[in-house]
C-alpha atoms as a PDB file:
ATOM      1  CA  UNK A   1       0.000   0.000   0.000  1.00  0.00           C
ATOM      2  CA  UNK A   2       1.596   3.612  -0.830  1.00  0.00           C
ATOM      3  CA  UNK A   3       0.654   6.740   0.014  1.00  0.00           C
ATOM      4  CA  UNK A   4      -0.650   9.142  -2.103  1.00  0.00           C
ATOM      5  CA  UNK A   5      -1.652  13.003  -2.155  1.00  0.00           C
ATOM      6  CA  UNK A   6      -4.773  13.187  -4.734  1.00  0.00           C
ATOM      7  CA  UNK A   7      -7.211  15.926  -4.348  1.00  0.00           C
ATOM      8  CA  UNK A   8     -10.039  14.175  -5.373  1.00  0.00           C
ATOM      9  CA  UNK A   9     -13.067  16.607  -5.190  1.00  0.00           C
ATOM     10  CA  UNK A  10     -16.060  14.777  -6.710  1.00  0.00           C
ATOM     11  CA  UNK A  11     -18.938  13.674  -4.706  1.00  0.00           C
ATOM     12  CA  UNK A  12     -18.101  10.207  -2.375  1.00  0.00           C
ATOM     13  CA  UNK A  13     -19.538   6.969  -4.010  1.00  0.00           C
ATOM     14  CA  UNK A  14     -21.648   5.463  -1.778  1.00  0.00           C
ATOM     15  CA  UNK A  15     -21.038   2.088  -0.587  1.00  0.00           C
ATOM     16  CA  UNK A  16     -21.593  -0.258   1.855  1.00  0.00           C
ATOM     17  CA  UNK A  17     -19.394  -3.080   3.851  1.00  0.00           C
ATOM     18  CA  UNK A  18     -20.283  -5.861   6.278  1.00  0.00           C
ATOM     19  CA  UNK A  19     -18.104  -6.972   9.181  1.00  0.00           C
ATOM     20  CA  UNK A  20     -18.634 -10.296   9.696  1.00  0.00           C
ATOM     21  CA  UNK A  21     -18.436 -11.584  13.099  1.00  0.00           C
ATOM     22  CA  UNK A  22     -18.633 -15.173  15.067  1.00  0.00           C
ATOM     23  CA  UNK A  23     -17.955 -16.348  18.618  1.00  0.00           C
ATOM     24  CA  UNK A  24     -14.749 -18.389  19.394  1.00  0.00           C
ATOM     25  CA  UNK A  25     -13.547 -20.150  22.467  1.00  0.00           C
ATOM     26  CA  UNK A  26     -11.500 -17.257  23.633  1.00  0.00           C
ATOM     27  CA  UNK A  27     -12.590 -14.065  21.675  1.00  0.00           C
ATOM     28  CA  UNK A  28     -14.462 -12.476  19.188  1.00  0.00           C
ATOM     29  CA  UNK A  29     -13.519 -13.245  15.003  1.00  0.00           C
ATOM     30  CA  UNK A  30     -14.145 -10.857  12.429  1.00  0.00           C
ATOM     31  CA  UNK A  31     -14.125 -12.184   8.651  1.00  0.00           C
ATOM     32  CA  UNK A  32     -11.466 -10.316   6.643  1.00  0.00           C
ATOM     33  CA  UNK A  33     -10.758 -10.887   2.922  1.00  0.00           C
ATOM     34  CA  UNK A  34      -7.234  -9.555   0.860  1.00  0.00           C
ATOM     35  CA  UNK A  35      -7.972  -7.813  -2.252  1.00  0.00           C
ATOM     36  CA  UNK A  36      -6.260  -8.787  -5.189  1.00  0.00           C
ATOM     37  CA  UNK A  37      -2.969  -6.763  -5.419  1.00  0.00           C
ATOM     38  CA  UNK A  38      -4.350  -5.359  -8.603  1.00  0.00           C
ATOM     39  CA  UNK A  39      -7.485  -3.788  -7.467  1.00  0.00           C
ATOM     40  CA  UNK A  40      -7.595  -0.225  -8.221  1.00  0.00           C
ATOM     41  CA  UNK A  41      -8.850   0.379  -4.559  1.00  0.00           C
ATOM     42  CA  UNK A  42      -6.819  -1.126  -1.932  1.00  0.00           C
ATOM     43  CA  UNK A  43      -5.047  -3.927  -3.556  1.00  0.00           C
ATOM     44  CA  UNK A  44      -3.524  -6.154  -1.480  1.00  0.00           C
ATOM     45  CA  UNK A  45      -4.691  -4.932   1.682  1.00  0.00           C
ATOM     46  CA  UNK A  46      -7.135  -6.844   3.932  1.00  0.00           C
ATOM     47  CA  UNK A  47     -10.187  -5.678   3.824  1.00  0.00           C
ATOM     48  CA  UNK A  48     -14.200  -6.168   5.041  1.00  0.00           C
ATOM     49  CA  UNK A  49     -16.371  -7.698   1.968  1.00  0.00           C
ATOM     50  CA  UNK A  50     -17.995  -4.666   0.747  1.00  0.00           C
ATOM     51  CA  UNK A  51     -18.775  -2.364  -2.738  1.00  0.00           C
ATOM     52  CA  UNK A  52     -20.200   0.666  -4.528  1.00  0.00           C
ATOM     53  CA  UNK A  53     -24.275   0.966  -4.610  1.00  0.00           C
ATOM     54  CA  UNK A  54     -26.002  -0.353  -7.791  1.00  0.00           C
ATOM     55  CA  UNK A  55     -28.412   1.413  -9.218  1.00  0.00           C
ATOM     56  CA  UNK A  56     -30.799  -1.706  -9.018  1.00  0.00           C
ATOM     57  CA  UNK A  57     -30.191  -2.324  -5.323  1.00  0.00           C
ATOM     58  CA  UNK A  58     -33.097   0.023  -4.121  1.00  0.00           C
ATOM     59  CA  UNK A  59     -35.732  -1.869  -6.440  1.00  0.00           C
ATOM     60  CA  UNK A  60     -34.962  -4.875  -4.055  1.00  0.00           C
ATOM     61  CA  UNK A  61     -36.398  -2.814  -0.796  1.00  0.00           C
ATOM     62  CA  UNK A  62     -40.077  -4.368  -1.510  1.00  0.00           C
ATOM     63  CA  UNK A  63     -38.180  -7.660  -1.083  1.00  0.00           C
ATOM     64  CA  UNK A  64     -36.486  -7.027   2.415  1.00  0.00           C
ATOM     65  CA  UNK A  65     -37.273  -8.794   6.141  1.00  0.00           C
ATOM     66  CA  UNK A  66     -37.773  -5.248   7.161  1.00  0.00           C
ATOM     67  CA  UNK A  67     -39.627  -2.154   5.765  1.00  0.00           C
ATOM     68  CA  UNK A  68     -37.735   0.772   4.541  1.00  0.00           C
ATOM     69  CA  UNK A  69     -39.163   3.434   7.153  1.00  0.00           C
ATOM     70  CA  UNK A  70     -37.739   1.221   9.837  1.00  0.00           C
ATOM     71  CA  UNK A  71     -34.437   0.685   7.789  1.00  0.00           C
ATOM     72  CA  UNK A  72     -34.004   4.399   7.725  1.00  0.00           C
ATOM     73  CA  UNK A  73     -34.918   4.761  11.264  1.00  0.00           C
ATOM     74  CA  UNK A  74     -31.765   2.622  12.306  1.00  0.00           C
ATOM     75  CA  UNK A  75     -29.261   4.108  10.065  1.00  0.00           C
ATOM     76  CA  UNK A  76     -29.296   7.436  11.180  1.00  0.00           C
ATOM     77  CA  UNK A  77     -29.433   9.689   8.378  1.00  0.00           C
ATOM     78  CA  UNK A  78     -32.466  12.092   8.077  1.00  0.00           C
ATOM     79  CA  UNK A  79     -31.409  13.067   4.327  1.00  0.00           C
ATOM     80  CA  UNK A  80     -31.476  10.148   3.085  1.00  0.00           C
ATOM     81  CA  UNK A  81     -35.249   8.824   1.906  1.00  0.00           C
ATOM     82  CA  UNK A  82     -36.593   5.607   3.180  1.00  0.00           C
ATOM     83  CA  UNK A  83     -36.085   4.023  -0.635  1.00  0.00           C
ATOM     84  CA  UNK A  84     -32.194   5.060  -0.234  1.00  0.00           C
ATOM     85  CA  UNK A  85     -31.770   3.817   2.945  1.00  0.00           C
ATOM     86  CA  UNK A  86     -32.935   0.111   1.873  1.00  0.00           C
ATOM     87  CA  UNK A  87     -30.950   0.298  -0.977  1.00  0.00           C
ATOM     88  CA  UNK A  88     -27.674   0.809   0.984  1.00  0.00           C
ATOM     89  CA  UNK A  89     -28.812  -2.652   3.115  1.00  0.00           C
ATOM     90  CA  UNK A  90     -29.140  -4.600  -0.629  1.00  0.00           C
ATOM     91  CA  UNK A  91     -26.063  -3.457  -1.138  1.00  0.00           C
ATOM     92  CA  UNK A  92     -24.533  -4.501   1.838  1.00  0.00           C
ATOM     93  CA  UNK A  93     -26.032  -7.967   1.330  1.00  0.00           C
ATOM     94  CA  UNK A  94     -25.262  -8.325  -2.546  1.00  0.00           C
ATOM     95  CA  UNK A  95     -21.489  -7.296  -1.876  1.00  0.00           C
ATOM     96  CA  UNK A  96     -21.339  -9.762   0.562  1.00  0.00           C
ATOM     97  CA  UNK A  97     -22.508 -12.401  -0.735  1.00  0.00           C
ATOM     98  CA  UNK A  98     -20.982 -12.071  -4.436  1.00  0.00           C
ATOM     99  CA  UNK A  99     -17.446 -11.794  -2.481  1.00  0.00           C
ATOM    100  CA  UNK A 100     -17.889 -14.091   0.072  1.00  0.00           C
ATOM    101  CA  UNK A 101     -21.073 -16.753  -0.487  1.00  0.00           C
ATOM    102  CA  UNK A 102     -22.592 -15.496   2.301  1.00  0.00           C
ATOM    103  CA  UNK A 103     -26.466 -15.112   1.580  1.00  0.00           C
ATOM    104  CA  UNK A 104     -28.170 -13.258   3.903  1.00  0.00           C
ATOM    105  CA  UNK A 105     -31.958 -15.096   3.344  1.00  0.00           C
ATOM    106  CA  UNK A 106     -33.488 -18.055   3.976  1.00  0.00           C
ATOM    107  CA  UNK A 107     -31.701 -20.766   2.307  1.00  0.00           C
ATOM    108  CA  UNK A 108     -29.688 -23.905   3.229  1.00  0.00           C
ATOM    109  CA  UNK A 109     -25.783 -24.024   2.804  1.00  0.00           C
ATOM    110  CA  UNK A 110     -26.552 -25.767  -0.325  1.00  0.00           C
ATOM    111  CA  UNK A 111     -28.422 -23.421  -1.694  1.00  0.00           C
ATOM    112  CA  UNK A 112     -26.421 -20.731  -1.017  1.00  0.00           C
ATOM    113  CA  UNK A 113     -23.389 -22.525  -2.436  1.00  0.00           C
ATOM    114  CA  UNK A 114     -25.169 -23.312  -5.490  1.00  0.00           C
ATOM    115  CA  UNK A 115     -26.162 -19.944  -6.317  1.00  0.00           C
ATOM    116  CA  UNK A 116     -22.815 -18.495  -5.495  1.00  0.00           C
ATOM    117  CA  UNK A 117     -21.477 -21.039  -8.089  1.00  0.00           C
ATOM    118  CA  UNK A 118     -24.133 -19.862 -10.715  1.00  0.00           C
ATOM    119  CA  UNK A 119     -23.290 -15.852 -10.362  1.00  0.00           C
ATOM    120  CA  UNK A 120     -19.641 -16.920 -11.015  1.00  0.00           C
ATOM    121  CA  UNK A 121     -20.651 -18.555 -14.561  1.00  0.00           C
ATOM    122  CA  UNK A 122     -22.088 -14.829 -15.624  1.00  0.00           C
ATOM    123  CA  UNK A 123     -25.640 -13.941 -14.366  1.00  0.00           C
ATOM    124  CA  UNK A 124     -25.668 -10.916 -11.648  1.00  0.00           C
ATOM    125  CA  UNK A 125     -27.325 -11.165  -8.466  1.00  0.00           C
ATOM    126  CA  UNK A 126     -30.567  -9.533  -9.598  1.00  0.00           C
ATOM    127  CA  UNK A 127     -30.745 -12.380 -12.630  1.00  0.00           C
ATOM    128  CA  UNK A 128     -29.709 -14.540 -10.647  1.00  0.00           C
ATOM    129  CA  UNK A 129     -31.943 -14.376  -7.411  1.00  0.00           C
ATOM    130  CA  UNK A 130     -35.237 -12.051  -8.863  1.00  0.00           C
ATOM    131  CA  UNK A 131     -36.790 -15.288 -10.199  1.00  0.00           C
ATOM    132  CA  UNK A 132     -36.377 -17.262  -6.816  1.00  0.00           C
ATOM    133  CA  UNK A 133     -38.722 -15.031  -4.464  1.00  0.00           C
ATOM    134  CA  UNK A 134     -36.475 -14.945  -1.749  1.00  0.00           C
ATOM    135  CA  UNK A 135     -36.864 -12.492   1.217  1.00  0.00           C
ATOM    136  CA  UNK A 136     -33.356 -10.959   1.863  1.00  0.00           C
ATOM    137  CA  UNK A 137     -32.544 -10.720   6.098  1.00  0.00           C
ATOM    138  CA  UNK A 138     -31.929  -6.976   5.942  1.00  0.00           C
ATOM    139  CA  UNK A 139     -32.996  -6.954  10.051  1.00  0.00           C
ATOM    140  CA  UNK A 140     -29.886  -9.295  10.286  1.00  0.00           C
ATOM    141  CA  UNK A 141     -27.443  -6.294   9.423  1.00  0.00           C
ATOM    142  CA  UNK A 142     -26.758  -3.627  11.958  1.00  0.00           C
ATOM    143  CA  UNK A 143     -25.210  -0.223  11.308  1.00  0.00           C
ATOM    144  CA  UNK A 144     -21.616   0.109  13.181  1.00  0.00           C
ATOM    145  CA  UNK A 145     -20.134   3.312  11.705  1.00  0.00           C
ATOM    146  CA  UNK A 146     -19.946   5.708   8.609  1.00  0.00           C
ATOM    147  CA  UNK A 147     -16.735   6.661   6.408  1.00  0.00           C
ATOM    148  CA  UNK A 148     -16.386   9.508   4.309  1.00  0.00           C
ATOM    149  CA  UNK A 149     -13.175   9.630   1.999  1.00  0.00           C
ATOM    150  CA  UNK A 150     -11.480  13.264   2.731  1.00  0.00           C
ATOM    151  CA  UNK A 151     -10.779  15.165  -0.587  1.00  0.00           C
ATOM    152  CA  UNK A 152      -7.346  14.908  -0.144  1.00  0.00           C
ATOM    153  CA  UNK A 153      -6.938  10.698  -0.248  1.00  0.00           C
ATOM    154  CA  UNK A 154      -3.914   9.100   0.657  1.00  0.00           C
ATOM    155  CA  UNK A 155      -4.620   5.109   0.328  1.00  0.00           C
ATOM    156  CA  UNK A 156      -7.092   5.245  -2.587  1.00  0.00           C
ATOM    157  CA  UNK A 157      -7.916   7.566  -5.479  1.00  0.00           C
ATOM    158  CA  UNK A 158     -11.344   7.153  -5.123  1.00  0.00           C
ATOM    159  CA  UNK A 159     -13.559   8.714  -2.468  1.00  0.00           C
ATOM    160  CA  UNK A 160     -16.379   6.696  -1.182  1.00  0.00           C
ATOM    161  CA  UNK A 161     -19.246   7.381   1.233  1.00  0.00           C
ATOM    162  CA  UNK A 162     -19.533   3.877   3.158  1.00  0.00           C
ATOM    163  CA  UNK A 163     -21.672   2.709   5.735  1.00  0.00           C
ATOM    164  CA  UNK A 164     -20.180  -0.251   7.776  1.00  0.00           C
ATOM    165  CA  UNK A 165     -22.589  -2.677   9.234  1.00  0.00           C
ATOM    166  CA  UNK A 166     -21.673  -5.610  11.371  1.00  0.00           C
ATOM    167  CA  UNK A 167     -23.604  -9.168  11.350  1.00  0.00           C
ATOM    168  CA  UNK A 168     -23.076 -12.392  12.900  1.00  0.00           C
ATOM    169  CA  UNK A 169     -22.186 -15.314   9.744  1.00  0.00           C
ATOM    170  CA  UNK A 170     -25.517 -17.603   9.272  1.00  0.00           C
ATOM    171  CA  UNK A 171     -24.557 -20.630  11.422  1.00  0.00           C
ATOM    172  CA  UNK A 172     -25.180 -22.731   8.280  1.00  0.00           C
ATOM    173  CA  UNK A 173     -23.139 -21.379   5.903  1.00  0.00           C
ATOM    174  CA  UNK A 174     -19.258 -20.752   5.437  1.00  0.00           C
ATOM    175  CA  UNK A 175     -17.568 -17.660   3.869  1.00  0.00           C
ATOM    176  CA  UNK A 176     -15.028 -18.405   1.766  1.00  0.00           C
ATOM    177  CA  UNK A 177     -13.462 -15.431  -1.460  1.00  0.00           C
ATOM    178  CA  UNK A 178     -14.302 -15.230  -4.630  1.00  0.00           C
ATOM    179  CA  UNK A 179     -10.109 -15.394  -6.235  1.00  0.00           C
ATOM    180  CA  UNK A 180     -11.093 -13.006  -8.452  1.00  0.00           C
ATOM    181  CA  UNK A 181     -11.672  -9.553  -6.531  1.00  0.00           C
ATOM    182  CA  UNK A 182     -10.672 -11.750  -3.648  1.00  0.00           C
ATOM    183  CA  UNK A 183      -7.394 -14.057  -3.109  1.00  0.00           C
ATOM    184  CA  UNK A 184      -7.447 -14.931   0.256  1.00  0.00           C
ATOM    185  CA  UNK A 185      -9.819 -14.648   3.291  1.00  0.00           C
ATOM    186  CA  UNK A 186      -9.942 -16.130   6.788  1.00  0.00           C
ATOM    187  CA  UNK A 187     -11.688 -15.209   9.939  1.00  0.00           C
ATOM    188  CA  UNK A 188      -8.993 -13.639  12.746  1.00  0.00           C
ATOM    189  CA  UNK A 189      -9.322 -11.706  16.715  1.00  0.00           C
ATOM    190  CA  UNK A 190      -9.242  -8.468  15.512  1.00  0.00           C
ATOM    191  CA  UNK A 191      -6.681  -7.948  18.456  1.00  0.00           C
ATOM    192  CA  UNK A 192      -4.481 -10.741  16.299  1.00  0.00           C
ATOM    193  CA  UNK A 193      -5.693  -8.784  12.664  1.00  0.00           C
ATOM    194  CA  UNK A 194      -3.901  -5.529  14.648  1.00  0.00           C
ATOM    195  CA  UNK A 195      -0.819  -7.008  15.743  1.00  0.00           C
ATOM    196  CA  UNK A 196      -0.235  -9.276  12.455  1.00  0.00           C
ATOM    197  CA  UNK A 197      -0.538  -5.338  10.753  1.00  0.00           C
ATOM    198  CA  UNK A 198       1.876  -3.841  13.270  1.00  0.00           C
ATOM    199  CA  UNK A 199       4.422  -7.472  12.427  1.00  0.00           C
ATOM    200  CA  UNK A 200       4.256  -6.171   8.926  1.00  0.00           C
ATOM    201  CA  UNK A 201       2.543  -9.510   7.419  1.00  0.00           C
ATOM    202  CA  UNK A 202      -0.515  -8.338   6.439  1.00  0.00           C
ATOM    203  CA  UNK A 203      -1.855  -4.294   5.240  1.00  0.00           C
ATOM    204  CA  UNK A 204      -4.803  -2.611   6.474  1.00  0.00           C
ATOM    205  CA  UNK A 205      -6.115   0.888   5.386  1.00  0.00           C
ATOM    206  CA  UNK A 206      -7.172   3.387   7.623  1.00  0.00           C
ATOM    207  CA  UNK A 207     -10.845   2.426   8.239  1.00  0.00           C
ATOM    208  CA  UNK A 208     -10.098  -1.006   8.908  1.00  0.00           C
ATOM    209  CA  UNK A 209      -7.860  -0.308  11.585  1.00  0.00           C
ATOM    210  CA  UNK A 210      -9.625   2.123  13.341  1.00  0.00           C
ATOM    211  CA  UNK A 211     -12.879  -0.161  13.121  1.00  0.00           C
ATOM    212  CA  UNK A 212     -10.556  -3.324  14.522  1.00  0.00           C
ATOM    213  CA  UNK A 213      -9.411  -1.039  17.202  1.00  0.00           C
ATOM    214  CA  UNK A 214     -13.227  -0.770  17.834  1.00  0.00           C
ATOM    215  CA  UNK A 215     -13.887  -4.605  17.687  1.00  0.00           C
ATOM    216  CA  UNK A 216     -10.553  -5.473  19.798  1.00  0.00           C
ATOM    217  CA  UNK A 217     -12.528  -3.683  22.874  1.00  0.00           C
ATOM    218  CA  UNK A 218     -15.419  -6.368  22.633  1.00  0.00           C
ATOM    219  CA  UNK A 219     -15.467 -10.150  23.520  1.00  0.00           C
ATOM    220  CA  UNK A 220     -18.449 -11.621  21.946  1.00  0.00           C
ATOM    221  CA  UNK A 221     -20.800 -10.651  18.796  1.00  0.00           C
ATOM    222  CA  UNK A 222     -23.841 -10.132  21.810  1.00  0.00           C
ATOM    223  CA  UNK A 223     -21.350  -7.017  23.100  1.00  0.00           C
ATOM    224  CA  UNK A 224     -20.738  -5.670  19.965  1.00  0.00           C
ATOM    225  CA  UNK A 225     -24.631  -6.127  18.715  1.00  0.00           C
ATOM    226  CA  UNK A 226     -25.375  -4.140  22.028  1.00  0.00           C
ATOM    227  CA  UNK A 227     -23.027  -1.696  21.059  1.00  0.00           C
ATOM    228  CA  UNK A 228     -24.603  -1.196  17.599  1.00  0.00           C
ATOM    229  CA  UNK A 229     -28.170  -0.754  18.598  1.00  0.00           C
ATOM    230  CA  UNK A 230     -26.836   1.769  21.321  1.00  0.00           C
ATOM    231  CA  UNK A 231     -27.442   4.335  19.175  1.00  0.00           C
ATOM    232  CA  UNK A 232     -26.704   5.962  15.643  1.00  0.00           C
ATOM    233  CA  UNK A 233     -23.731   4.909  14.002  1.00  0.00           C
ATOM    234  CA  UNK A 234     -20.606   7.757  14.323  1.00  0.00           C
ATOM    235  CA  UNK A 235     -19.681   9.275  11.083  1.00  0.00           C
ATOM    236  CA  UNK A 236     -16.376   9.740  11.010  1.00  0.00           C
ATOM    237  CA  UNK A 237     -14.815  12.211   8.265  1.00  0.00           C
ATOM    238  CA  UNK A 238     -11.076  11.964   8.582  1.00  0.00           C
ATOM    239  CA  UNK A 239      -8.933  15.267   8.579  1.00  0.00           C
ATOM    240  CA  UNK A 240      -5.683  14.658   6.855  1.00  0.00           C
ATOM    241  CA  UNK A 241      -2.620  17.255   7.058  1.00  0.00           C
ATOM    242  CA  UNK A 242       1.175  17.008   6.281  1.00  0.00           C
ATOM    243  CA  UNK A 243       2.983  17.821   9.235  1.00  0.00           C
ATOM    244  CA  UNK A 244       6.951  18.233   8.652  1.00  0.00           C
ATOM    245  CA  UNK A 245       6.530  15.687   5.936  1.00  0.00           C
ATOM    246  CA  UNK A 246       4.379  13.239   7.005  1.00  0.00           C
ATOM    247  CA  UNK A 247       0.670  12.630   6.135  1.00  0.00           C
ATOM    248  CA  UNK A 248      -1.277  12.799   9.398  1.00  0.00           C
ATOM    249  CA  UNK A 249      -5.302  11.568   9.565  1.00  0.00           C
ATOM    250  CA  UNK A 250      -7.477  13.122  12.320  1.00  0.00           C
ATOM    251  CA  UNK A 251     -10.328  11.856  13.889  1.00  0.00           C
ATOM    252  CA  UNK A 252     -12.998  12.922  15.745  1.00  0.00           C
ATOM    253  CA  UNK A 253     -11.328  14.091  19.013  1.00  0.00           C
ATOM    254  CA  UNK A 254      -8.267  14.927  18.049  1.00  0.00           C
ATOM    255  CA  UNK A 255      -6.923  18.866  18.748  1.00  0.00           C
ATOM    256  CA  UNK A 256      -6.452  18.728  15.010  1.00  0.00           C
ATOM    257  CA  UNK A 257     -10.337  17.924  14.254  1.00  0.00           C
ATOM    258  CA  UNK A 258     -12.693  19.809  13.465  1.00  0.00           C
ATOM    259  CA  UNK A 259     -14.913  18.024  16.004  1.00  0.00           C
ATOM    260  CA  UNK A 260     -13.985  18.198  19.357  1.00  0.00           C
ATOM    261  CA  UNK A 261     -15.398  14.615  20.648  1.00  0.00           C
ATOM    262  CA  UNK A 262     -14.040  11.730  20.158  1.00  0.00           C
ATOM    263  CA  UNK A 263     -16.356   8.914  18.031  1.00  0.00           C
ATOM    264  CA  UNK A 264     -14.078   5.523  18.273  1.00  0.00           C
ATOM    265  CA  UNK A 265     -11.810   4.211  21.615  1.00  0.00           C
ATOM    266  CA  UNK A 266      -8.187   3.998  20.253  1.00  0.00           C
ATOM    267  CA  UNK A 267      -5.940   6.956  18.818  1.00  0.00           C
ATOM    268  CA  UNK A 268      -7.378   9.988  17.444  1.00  0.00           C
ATOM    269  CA  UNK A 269      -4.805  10.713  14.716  1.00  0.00           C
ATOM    270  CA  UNK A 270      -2.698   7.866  12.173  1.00  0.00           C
ATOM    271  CA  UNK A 271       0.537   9.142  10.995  1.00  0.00           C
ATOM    272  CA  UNK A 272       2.191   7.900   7.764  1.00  0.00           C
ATOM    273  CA  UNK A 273       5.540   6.349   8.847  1.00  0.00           C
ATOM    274  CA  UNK A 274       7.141   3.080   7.910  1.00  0.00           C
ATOM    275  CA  UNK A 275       5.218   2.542   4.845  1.00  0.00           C
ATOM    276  CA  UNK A 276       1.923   2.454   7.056  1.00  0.00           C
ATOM    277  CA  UNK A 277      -0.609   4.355   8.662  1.00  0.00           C
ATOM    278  CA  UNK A 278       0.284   4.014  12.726  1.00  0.00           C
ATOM    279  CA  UNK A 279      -0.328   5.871  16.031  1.00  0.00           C
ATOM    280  CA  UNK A 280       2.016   8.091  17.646  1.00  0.00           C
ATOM    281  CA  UNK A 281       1.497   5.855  20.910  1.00  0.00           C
ATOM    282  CA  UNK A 282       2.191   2.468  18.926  1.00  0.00           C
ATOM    283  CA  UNK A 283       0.305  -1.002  19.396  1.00  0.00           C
ATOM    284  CA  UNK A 284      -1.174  -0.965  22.930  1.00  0.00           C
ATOM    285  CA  UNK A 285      -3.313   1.540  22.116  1.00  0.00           C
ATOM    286  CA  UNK A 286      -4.952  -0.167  19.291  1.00  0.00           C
ATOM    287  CA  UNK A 287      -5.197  -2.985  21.452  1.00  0.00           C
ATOM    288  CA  UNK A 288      -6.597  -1.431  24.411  1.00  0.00           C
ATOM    289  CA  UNK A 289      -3.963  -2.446  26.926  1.00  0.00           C
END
């Protein structure tokens, strides 16, 4: 991953990403997947499953566990019409399941192994899946947080406008990658996801350490679902400046920000320094210790 200093001042695609989350013996696993190191966003860094909104994804709100007013109500964003809001959980659940298998309706493992196989032979998901009548388990996805790409980028030279949602995997059904967009995927602590980043054998952007630095402070998927229906998901808009050379991002909190309370637990400012985004206090305090 390099850095880079594009001013990128078109509007932020919106998108949407799923955190995936299960209960081990010892801790809390979140589902990561490594782009392919030719991906024009974030290539070979570990990422959550997630993707741009399709203009189709909002004709799928008619077909969702759970209406659109209430959809809207839980997400948190008054300027954003009922129809919208759905459409942002169809994305969440098509991008997910085209880059991981996971199919968030009622089906058996089979079936959702089966139809995974069939959108990799050509059809898209709404080819695919329209004929079927399935229901898709929007209620199953919770909203965690909300990223918005500052003008200035320095990992990507895209900006995007993402909502991240968490959800716990179906028990009967197994993620895997798609080794196209995809080439490897596994399900880690995100306390082990943070240190294998600060060991140098894995990348993560910006987003997806901040949001394991989140994680790393819960112990189950019940604490973290508690967390989520707490109250409305934090937007965070990061502040980037150079600062005797090096890119520094500010969050919420920070004396650099332009909002004065903090959003996520952790560090309130990344600076660019050994090839990688890190904070000034190192890896306890992505950890929590």
């Amino acid at each position: 991953m390099e850095l880079n200093s594009v001013y990128n001042e078109g509007p932020a695609a919106p998108s949407a990403t799923v955190v995936l989350l299960r209960d081990a013996p010892d801790d809390l696993e979140v589902f990561l997947v490594r782009r392919h190191g030719q991906s024009e966003v974030l290539g070979g860094a570990y990422v959550f499953p997630g993707g741009k909104v399709d203009a189709e994804d909002a004709e799928w709100a008619e077909r969702l566990d759970t209406s659109p007013q209430e959809l809207h109500a839980r997400l948190g964003e008054p300027e954003l019409s009922p129809q919208q809001a759905a459409g942002l959980y169809v994305t969440a659940i098509r991008e997910l399941f085209e880059e991981t298998g996971v199919l968030l309706a009622d089906v058996t493992p089979q079936q959702a192994a089966a139809t995974w196989a069939a959108l990799r032979d050509g059809p898209g998901f709404d080819e695919l899946l329209a004929p079927t009548g399935l229901r898709l388990l929007a209620g199953a996805l919770h909203p965690w947080s909300r990223w918005i790409t500052p003008v200035l980028s320095s990992v990507t030279r895209k900006r995007f406008d993402t909502r991240f949602f968490v959800a716990t995997v179906p028990a009967v059904q197994v993620p895997g990658h798609d080794s196209h967009e995809a080439t490897a995927s596994g399900w880690l602590p995100a306390r082990d996801a943070l240190r294998r980043y600060w060991d140098g054998e894995i990348e993560l952007a910006p987003p997806q350490i901040m949001s394991l630095t989140h994680l790393a402070r819960h112990r189950s998927t019940a604490s973290v679902l508690q967390a989520a229906r707490s109250g409305p998901p934090p937007c965070i808009r990061p502040e980037p400046r150079d600062v005797d050379g090096a890119r520094v991002l500010c969050y919420p909190g920070d004396p650099w920000h332009s909002q004065r309370d903090q959003a996520l637990p952790g560090p309130t400012r990344l600076t660019w320094r050994n090839r990688r985004f890190e904070p000034d206090a190192g890896l306890a305090i992505l950890l929590g210790d």
